[in-house]
PDB file of N, CA and C in Angstrom:
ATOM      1  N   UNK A   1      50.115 180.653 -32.404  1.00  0.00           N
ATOM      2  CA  UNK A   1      50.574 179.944 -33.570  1.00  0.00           C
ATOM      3  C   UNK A   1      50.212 180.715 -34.836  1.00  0.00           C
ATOM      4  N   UNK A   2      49.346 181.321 -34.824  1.00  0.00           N
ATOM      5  CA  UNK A   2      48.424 181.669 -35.743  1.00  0.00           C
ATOM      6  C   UNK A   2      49.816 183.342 -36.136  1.00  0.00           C
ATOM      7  N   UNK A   3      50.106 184.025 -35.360  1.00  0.00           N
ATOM      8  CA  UNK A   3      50.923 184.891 -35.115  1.00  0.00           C
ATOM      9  C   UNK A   3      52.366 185.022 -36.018  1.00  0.00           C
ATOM     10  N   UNK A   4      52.659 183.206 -35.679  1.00  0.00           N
ATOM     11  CA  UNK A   4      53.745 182.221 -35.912  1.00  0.00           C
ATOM     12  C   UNK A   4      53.899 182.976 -37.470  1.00  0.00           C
ATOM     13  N   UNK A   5      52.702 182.157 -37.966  1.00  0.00           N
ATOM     14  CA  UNK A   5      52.447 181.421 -39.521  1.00  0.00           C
ATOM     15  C   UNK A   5      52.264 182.996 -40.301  1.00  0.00           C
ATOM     16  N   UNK A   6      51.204 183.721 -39.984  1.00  0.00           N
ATOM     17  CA  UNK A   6      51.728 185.162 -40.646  1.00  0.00           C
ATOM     18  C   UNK A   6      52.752 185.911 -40.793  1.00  0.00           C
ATOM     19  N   UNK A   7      53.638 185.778 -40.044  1.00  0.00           N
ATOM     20  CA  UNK A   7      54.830 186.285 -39.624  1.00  0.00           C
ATOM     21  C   UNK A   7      56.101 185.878 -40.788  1.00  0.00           C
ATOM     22  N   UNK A   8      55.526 184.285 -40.764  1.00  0.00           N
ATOM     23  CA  UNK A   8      56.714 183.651 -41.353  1.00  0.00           C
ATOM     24  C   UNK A   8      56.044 183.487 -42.808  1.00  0.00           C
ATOM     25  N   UNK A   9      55.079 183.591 -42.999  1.00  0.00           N
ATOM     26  CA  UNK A   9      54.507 183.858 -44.286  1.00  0.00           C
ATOM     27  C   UNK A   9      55.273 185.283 -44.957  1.00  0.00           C
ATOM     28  N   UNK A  10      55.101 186.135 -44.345  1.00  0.00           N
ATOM     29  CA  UNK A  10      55.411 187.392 -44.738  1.00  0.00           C
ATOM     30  C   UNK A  10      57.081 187.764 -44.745  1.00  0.00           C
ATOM     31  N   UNK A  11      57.397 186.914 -43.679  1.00  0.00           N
ATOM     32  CA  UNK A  11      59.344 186.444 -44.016  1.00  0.00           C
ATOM     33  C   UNK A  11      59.800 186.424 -45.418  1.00  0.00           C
ATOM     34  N   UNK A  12      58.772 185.165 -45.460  1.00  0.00           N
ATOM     35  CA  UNK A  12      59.247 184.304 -46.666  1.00  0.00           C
ATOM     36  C   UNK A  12      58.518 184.760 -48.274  1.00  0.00           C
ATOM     37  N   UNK A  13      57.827 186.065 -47.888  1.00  0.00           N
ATOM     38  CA  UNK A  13      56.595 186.686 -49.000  1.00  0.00           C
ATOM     39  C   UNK A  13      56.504 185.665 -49.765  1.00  0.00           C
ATOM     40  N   UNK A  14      55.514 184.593 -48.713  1.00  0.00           N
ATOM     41  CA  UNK A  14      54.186 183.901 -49.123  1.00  0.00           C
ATOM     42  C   UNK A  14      52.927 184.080 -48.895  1.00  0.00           C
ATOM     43  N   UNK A  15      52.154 184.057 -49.737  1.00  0.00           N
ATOM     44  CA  UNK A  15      50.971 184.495 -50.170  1.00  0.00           C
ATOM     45  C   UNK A  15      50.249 183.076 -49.451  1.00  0.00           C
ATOM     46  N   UNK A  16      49.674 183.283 -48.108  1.00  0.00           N
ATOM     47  CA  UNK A  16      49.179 182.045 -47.608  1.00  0.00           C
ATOM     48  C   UNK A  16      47.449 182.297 -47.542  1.00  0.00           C
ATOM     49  N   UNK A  17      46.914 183.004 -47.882  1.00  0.00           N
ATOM     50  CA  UNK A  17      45.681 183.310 -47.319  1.00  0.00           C
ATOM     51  C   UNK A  17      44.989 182.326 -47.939  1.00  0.00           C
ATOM     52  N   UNK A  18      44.680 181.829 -49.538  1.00  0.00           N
ATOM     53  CA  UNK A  18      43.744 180.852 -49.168  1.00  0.00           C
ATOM     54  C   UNK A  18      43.716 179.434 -48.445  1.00  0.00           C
ATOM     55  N   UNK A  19      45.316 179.135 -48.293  1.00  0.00           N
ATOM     56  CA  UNK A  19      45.145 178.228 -47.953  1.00  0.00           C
ATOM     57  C   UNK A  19      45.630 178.713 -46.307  1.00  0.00           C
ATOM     58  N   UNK A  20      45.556 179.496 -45.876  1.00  0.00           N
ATOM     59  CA  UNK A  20      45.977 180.070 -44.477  1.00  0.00           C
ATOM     60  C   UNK A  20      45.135 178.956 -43.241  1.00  0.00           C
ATOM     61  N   UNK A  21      43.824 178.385 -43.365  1.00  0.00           N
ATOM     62  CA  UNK A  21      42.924 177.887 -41.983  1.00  0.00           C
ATOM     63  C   UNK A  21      43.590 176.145 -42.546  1.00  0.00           C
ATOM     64  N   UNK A  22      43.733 176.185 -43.626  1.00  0.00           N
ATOM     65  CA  UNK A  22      44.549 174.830 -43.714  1.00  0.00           C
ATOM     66  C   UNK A  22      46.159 174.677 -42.693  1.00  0.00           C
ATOM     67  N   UNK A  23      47.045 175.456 -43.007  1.00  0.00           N
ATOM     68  CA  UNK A  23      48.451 175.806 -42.734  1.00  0.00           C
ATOM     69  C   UNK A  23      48.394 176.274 -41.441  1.00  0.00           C
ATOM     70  N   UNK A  24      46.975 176.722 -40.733  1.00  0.00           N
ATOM     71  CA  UNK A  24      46.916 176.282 -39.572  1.00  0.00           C
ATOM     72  C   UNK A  24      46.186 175.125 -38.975  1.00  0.00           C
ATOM     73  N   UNK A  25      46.001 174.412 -39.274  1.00  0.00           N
ATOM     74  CA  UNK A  25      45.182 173.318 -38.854  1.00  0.00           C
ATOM     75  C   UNK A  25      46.502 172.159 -39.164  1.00  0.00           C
ATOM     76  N   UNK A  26      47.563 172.146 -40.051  1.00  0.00           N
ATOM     77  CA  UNK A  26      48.545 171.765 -39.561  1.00  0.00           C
ATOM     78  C   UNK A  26      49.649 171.964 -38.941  1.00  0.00           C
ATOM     79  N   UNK A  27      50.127 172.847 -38.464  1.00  0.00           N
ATOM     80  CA  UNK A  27      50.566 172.965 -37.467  1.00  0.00           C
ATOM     81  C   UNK A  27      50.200 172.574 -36.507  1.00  0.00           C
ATOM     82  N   UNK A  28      48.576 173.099 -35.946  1.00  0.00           N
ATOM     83  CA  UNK A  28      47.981 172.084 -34.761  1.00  0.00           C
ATOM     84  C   UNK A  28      48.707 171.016 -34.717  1.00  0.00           C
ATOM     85  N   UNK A  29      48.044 170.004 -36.008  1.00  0.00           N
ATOM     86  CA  UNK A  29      48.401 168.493 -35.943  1.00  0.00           C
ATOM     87  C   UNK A  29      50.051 168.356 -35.488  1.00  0.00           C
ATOM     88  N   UNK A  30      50.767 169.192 -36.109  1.00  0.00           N
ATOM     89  CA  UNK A  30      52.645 168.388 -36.082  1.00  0.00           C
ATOM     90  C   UNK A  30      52.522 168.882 -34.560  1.00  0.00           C
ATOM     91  N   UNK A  31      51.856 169.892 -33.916  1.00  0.00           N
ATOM     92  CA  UNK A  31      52.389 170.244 -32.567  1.00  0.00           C
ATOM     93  C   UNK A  31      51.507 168.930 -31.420  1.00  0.00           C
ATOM     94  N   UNK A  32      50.326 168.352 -31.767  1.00  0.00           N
ATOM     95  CA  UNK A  32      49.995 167.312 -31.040  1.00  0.00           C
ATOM     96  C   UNK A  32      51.379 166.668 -31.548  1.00  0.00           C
ATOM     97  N   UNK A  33      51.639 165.438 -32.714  1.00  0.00           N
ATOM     98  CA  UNK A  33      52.568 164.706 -33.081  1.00  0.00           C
ATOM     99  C   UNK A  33      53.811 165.034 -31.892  1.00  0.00           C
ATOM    100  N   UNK A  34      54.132 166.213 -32.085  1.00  0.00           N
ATOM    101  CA  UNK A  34      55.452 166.529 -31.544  1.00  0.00           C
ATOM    102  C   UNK A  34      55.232 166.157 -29.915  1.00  0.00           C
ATOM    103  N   UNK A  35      54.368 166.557 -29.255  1.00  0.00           N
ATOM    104  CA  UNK A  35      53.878 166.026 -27.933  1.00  0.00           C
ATOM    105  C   UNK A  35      53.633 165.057 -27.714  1.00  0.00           C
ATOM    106  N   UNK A  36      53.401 163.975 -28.462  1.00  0.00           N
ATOM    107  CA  UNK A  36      53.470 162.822 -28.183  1.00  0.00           C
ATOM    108  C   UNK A  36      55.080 162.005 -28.425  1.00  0.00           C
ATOM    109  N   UNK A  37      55.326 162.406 -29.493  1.00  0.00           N
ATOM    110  CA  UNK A  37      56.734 162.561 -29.344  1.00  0.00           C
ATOM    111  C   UNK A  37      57.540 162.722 -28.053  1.00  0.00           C
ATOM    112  N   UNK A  38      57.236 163.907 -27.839  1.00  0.00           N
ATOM    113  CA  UNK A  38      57.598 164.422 -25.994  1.00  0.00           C
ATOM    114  C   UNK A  38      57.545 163.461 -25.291  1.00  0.00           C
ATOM    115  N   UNK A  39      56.627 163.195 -24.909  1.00  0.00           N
ATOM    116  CA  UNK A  39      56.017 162.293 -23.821  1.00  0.00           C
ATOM    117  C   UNK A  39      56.705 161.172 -23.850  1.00  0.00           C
ATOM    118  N   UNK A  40      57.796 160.457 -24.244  1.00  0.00           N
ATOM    119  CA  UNK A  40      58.050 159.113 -24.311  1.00  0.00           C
ATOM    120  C   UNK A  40      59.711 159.463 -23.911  1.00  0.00           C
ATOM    121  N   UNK A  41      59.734 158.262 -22.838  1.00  0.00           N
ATOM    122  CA  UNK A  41      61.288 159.319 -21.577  1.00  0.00           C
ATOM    123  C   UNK A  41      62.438 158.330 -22.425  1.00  0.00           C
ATOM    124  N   UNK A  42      63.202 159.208 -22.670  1.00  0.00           N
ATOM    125  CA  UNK A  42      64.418 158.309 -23.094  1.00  0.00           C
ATOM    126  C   UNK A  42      65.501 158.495 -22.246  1.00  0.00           C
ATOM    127  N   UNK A  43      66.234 157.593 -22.219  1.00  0.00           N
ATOM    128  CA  UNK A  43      67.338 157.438 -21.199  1.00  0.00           C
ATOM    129  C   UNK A  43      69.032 157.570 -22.028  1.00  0.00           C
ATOM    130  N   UNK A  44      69.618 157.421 -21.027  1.00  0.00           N
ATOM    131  CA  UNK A  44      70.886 157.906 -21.602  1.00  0.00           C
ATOM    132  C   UNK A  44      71.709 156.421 -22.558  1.00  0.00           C
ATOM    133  N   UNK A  45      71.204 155.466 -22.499  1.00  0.00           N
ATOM    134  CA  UNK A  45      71.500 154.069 -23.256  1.00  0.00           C
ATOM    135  C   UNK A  45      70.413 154.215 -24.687  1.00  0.00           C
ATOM    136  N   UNK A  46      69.648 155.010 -24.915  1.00  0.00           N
ATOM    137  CA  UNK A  46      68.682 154.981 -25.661  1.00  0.00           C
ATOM    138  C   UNK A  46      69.633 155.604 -26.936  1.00  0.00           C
ATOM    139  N   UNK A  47      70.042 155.019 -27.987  1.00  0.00           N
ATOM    140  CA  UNK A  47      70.301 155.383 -29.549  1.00  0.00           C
ATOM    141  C   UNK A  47      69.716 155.459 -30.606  1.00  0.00           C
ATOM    142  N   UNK A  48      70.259 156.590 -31.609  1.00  0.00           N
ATOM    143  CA  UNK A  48      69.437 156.780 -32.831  1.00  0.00           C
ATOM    144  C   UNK A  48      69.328 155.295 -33.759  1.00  0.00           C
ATOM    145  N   UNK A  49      68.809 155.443 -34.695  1.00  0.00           N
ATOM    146  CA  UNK A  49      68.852 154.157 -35.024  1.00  0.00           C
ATOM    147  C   UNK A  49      70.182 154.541 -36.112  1.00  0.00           C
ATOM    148  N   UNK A  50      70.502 153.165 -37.110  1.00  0.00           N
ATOM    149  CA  UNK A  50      71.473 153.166 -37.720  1.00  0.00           C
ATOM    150  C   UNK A  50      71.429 154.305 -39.233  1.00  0.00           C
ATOM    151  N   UNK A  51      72.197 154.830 -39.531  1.00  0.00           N
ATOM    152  CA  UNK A  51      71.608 155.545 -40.828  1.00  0.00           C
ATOM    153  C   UNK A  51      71.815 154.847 -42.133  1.00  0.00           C
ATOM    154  N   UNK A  52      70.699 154.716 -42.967  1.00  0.00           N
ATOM    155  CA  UNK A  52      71.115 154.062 -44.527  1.00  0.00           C
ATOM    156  C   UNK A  52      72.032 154.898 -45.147  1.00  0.00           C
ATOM    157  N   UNK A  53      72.707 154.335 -45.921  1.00  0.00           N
ATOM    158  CA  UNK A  53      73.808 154.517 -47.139  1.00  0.00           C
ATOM    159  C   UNK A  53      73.922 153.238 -48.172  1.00  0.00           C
ATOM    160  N   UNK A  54      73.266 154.135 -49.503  1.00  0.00           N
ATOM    161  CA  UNK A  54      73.175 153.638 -50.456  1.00  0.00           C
ATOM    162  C   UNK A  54      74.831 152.942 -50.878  1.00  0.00           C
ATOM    163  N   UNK A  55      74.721 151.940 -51.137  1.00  0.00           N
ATOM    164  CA  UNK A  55      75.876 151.154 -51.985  1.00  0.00           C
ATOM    165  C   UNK A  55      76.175 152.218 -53.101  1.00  0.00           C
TER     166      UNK A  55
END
């Protein structure tokens, strides 16, 4: 991950270093989130929900 975030830092010539052990420490977090995410089986009757539209 860590690989990830330098990489795409330097894509995007952002200057991440001080906040670099932050910007990894979230990622951690969204990649647990996203796994738990995972983990929950949806079936083929299962729909998005409805989308808002402002009047």
């Amino acid at each position: 991950m860590a690989a990830y975030v330098d990489a795409s830092a330097v894509a995007l010539g952002l200057s991440i270093a001080p906040w670099r052990d932050g910007v990894l420490r979230y990622f951690a977090l969204a990649a647990d989130m996203n796994a738990i995410v995972d983990a929950y089986p949806l079936v083929a009757h299962d729909e998005s929900a409805e989308t808002f539209v402002p009047a």
